[in-house]
PDB file of N, CA and C in Angstrom:
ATOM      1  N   UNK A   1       4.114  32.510 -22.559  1.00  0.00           N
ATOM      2  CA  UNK A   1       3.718  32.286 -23.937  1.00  0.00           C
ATOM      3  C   UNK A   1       4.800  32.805 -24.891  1.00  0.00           C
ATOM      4  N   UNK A   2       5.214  33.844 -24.460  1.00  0.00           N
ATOM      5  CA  UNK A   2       6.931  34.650 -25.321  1.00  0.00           C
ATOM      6  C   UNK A   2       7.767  33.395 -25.612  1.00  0.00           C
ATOM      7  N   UNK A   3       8.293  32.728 -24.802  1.00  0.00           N
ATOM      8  CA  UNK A   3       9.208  31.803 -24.454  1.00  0.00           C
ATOM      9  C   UNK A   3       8.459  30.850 -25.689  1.00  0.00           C
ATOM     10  N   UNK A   4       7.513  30.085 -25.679  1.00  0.00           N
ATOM     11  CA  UNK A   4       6.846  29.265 -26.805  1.00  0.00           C
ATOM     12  C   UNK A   4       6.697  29.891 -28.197  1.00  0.00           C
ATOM     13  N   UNK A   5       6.258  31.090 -28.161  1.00  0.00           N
ATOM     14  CA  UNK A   5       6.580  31.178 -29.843  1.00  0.00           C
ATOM     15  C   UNK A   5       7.625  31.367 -30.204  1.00  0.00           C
ATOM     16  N   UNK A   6       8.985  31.955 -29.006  1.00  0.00           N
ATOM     17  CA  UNK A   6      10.366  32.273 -29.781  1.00  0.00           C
ATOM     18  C   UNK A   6      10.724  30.796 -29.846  1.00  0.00           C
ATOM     19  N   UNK A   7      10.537  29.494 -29.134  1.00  0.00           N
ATOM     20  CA  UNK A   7      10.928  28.792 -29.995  1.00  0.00           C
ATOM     21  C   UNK A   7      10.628  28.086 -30.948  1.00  0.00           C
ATOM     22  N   UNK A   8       8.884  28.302 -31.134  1.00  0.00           N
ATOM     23  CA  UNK A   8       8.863  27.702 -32.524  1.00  0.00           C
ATOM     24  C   UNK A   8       8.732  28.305 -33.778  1.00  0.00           C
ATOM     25  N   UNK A   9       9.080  30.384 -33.652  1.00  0.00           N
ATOM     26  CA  UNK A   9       9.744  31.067 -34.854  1.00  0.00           C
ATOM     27  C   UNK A   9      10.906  31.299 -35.010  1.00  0.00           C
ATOM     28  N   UNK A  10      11.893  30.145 -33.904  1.00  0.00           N
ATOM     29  CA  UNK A  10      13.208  29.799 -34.017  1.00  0.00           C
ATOM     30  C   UNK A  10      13.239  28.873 -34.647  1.00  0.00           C
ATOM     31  N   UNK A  11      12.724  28.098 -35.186  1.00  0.00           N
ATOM     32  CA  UNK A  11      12.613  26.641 -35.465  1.00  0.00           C
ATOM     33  C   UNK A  11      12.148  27.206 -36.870  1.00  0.00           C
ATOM     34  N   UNK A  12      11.502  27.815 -36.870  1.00  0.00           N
ATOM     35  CA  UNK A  12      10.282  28.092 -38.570  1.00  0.00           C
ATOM     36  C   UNK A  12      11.416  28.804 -39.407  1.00  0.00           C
ATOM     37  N   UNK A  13      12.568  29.495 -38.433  1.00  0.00           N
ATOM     38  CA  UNK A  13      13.598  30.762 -39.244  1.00  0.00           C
ATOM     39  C   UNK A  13      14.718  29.631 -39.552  1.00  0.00           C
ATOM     40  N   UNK A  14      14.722  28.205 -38.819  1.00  0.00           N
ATOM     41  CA  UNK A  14      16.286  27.629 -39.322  1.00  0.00           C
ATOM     42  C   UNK A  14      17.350  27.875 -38.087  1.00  0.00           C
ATOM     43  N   UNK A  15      16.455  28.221 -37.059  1.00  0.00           N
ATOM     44  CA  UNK A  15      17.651  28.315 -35.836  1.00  0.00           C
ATOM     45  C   UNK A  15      17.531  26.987 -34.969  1.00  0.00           C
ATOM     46  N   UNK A  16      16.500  25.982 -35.048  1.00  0.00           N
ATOM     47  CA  UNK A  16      16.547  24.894 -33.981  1.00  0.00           C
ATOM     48  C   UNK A  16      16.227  23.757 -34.874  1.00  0.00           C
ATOM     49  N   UNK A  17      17.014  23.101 -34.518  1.00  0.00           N
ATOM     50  CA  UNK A  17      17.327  21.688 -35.060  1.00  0.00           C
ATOM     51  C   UNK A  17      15.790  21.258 -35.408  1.00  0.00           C
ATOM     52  N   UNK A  18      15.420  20.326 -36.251  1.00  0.00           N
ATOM     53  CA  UNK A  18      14.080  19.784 -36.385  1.00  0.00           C
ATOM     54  C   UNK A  18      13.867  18.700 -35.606  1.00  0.00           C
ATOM     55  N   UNK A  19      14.993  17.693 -35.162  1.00  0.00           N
ATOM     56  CA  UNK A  19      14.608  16.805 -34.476  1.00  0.00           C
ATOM     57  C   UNK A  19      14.766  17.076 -32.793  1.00  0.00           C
ATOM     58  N   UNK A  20      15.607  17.738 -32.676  1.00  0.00           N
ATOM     59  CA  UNK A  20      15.456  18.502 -31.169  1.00  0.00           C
ATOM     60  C   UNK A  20      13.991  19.270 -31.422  1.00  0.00           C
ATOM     61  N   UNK A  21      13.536  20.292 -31.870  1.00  0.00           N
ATOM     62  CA  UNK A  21      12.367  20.504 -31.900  1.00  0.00           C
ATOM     63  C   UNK A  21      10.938  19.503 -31.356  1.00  0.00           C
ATOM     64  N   UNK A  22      11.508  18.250 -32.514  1.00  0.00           N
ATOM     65  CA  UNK A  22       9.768  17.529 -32.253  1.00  0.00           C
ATOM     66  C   UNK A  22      10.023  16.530 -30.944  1.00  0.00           C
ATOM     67  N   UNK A  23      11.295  17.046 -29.768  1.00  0.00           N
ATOM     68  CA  UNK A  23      11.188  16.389 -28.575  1.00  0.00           C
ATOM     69  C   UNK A  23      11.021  17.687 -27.790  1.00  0.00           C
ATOM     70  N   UNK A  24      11.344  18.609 -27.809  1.00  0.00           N
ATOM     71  CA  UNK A  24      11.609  19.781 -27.368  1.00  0.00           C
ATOM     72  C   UNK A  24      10.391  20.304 -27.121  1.00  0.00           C
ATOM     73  N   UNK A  25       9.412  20.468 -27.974  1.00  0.00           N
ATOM     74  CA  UNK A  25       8.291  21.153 -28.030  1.00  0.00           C
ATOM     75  C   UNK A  25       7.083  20.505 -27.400  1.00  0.00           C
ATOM     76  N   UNK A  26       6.590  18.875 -27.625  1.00  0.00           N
ATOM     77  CA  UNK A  26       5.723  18.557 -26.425  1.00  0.00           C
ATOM     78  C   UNK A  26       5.971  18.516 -25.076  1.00  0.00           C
ATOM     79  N   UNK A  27       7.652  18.115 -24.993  1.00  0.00           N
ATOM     80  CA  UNK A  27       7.649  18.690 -23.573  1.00  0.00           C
ATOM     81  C   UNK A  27       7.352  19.988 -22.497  1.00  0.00           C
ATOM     82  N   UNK A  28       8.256  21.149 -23.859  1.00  0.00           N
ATOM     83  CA  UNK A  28       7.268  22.384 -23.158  1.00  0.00           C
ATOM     84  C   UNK A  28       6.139  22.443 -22.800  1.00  0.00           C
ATOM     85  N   UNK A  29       4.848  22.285 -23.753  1.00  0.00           N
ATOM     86  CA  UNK A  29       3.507  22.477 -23.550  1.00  0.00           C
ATOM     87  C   UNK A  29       3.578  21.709 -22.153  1.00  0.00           C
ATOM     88  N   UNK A  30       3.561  20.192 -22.039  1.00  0.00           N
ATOM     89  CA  UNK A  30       3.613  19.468 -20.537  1.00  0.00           C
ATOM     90  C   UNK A  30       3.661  20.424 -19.350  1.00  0.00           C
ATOM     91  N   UNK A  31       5.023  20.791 -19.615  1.00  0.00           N
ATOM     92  CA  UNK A  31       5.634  21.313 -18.264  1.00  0.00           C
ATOM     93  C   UNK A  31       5.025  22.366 -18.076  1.00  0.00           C
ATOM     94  N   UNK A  32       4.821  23.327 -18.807  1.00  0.00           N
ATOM     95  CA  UNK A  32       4.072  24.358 -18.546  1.00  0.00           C
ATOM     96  C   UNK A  32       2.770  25.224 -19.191  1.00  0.00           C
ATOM     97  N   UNK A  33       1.934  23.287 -19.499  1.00  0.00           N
ATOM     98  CA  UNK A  33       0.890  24.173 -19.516  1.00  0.00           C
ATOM     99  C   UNK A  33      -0.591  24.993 -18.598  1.00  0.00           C
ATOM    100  N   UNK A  34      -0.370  24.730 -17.151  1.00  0.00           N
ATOM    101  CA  UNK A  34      -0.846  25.686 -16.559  1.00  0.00           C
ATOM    102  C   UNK A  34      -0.662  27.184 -16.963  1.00  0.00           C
ATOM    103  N   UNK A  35       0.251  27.489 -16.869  1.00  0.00           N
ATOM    104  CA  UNK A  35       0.521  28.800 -17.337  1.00  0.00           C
ATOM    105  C   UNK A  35       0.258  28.842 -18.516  1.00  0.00           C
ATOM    106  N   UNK A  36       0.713  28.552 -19.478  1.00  0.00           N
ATOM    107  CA  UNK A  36       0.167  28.921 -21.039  1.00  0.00           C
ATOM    108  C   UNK A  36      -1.254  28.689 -20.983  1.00  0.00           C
ATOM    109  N   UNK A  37      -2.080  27.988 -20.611  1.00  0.00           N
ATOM    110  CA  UNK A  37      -3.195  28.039 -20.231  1.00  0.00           C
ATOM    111  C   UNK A  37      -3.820  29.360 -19.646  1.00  0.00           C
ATOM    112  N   UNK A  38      -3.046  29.950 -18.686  1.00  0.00           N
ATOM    113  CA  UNK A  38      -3.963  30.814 -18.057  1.00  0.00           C
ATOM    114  C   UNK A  38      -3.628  32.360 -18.701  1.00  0.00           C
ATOM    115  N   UNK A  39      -2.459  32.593 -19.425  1.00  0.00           N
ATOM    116  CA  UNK A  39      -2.058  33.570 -20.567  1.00  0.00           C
ATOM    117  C   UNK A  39      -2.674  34.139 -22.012  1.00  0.00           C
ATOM    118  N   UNK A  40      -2.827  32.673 -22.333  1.00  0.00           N
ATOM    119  CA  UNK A  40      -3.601  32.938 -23.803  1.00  0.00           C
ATOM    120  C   UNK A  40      -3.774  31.384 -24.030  1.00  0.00           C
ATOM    121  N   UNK A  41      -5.327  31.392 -23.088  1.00  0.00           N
ATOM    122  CA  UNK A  41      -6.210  29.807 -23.648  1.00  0.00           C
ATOM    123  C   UNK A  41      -6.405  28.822 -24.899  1.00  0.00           C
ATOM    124  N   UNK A  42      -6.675  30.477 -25.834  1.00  0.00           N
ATOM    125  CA  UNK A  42      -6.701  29.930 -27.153  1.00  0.00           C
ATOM    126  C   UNK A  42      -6.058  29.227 -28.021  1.00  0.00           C
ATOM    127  N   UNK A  43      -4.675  30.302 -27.970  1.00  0.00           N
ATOM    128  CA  UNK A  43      -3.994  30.076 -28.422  1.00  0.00           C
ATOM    129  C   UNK A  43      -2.878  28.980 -27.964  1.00  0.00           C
ATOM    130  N   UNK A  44      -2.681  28.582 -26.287  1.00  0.00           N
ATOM    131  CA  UNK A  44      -2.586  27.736 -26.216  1.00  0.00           C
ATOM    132  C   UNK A  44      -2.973  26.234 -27.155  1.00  0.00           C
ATOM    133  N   UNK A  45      -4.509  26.283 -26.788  1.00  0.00           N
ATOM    134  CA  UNK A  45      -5.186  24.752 -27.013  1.00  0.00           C
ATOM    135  C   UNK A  45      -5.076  24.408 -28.149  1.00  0.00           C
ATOM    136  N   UNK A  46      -4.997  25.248 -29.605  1.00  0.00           N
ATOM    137  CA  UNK A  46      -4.788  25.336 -30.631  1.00  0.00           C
ATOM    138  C   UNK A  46      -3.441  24.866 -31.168  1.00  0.00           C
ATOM    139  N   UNK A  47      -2.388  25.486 -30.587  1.00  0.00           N
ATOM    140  CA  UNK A  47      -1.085  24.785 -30.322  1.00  0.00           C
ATOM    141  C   UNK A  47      -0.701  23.459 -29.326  1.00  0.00           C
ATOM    142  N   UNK A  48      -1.708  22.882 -28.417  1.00  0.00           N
ATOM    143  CA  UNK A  48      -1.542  21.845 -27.596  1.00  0.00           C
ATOM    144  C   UNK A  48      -2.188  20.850 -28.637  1.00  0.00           C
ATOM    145  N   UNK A  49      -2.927  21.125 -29.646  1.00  0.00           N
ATOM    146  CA  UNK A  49      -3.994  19.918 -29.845  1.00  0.00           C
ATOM    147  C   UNK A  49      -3.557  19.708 -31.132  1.00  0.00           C
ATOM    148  N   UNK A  50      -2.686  20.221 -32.406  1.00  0.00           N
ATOM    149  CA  UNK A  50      -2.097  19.342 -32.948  1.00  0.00           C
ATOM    150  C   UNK A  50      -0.610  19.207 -33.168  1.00  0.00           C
ATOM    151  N   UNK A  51       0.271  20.389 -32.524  1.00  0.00           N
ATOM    152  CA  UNK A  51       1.523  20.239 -32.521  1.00  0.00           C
ATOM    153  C   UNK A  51       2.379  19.175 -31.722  1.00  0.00           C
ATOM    154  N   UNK A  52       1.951  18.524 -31.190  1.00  0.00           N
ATOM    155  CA  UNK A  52       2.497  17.461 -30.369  1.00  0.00           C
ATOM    156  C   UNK A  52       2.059  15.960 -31.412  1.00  0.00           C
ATOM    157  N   UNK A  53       1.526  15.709 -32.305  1.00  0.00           N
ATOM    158  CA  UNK A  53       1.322  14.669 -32.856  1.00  0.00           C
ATOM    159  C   UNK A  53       1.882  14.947 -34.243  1.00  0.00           C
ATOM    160  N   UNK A  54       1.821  16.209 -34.649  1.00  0.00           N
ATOM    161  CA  UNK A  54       2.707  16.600 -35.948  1.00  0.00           C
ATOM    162  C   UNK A  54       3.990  16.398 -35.057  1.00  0.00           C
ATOM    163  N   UNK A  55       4.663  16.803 -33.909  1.00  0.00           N
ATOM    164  CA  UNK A  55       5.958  16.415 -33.610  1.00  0.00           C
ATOM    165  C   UNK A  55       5.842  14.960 -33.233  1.00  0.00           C
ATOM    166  N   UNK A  56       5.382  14.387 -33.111  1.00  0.00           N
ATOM    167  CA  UNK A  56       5.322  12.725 -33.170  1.00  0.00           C
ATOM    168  C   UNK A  56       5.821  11.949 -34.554  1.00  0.00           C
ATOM    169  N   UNK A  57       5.063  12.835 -35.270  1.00  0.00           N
ATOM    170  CA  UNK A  57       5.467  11.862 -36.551  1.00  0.00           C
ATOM    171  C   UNK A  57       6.714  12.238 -37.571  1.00  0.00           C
ATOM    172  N   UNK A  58       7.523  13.357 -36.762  1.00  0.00           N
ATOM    173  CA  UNK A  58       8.835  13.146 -37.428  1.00  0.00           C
ATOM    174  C   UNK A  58       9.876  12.631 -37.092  1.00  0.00           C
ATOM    175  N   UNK A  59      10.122  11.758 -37.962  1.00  0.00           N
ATOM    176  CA  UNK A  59      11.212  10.637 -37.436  1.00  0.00           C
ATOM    177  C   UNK A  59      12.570  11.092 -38.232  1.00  0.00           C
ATOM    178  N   UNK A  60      13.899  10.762 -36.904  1.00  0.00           N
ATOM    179  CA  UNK A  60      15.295  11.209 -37.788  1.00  0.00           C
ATOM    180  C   UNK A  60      15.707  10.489 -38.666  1.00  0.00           C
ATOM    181  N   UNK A  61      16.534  11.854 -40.010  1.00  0.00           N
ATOM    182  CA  UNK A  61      16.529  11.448 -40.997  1.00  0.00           C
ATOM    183  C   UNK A  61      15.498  11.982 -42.123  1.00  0.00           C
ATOM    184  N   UNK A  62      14.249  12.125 -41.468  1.00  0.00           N
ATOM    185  CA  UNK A  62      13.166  12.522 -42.252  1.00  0.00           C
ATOM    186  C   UNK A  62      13.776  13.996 -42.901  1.00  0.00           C
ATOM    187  N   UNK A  63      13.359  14.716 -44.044  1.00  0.00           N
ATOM    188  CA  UNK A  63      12.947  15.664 -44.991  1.00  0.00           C
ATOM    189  C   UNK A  63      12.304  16.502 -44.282  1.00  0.00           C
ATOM    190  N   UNK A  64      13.213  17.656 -43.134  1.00  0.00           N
ATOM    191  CA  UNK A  64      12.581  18.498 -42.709  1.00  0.00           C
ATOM    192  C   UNK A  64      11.160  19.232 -43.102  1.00  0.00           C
ATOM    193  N   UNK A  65      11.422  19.290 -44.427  1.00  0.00           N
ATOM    194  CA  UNK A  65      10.574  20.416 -45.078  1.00  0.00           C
ATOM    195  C   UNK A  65       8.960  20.345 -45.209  1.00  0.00           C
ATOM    196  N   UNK A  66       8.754  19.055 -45.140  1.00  0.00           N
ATOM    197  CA  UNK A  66       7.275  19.063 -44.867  1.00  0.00           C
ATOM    198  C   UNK A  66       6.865  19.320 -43.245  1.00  0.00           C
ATOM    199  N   UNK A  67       7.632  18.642 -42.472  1.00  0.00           N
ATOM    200  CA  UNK A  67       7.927  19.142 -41.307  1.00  0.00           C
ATOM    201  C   UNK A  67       7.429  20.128 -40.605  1.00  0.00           C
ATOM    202  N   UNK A  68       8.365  21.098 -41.068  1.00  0.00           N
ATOM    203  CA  UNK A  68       8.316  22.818 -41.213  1.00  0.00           C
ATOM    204  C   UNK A  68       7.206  23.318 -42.063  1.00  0.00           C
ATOM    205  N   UNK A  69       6.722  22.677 -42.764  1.00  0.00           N
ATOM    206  CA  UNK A  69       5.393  23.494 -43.576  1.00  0.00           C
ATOM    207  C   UNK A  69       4.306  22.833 -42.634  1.00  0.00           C
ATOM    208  N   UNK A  70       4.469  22.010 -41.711  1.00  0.00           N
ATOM    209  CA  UNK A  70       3.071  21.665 -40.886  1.00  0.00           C
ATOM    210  C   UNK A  70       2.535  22.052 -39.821  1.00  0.00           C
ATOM    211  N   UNK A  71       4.211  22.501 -39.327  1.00  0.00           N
ATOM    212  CA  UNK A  71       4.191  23.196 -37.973  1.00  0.00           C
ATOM    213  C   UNK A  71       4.128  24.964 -38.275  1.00  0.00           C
ATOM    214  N   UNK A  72       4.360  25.168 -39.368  1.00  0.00           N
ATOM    215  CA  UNK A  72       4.077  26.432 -39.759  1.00  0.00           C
ATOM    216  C   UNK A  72       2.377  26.850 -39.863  1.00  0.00           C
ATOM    217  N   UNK A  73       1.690  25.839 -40.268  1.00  0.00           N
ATOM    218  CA  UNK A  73       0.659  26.205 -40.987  1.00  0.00           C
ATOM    219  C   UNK A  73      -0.336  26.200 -39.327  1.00  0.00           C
ATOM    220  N   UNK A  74      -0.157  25.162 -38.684  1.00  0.00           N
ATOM    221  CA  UNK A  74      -0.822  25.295 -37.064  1.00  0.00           C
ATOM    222  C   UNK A  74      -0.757  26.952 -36.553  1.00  0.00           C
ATOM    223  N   UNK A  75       1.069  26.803 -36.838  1.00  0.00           N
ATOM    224  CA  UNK A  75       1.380  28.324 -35.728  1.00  0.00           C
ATOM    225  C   UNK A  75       0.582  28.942 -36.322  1.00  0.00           C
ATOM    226  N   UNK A  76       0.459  29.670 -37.697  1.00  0.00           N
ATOM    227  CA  UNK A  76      -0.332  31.019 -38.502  1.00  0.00           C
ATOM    228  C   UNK A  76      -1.546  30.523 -38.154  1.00  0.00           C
ATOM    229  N   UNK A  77      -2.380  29.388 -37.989  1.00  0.00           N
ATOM    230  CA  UNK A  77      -3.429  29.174 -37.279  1.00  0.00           C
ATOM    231  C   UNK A  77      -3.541  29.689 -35.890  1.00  0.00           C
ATOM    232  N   UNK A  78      -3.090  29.409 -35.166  1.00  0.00           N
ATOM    233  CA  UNK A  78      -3.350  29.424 -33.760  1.00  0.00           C
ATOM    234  C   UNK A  78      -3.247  31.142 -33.751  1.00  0.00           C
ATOM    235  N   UNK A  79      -2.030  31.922 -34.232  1.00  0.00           N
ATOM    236  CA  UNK A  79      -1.844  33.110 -34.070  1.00  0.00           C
ATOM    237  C   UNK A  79      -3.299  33.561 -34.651  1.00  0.00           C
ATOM    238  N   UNK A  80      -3.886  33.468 -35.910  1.00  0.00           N
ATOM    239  CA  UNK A  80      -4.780  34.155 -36.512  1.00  0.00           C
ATOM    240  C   UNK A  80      -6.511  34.100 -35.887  1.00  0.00           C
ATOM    241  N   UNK A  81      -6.486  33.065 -35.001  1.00  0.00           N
ATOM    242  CA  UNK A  81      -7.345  32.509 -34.151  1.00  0.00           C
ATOM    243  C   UNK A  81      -7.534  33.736 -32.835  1.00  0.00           C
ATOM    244  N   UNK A  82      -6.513  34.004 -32.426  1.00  0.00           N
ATOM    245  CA  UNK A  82      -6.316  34.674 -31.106  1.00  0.00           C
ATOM    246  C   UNK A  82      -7.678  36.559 -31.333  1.00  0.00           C
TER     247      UNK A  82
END
């Protein structure tokens, strides 16, 4: 679960590209969500169930910044959830 939030409060600080991000990030959950599953459920499912369709709908070229305010507002969700 370490590994998943450093990269998406790498991403929230301006360290990972936005469009590498919205390929980057449903693949993680994929690959490993057994484990994030069995770490922190919650906070998993919370982050599985809309960050992968907010990373769907940014297309390159797009205006990071709403972007970043959508995937921000999930994470402080999911964290405040736990």
């Amino acid at each position: 679960m370490n590994e998943l939030k450093k990269m998406i409060e790498d991403f929230l600080n301006g360290e990972y590209d936005a469009l590498d991000f919205s390929y980057d990030l449903p693949v993680f959950l994929m690959e490993h969500h057994k484990r994030l599953e069995t770490e922190e459920p919650d906070v998993y499912r919370a982050l599985a169930d809309e960050l992968p369709d907010i990373c769907a709908d940014f297309e390159r070229g797009a205006d990071p910044g709403p972007f970043v305010q959508a995937v921000r507002e999930e994470y402080e969700k999911a964290m405040n959830a736990q």
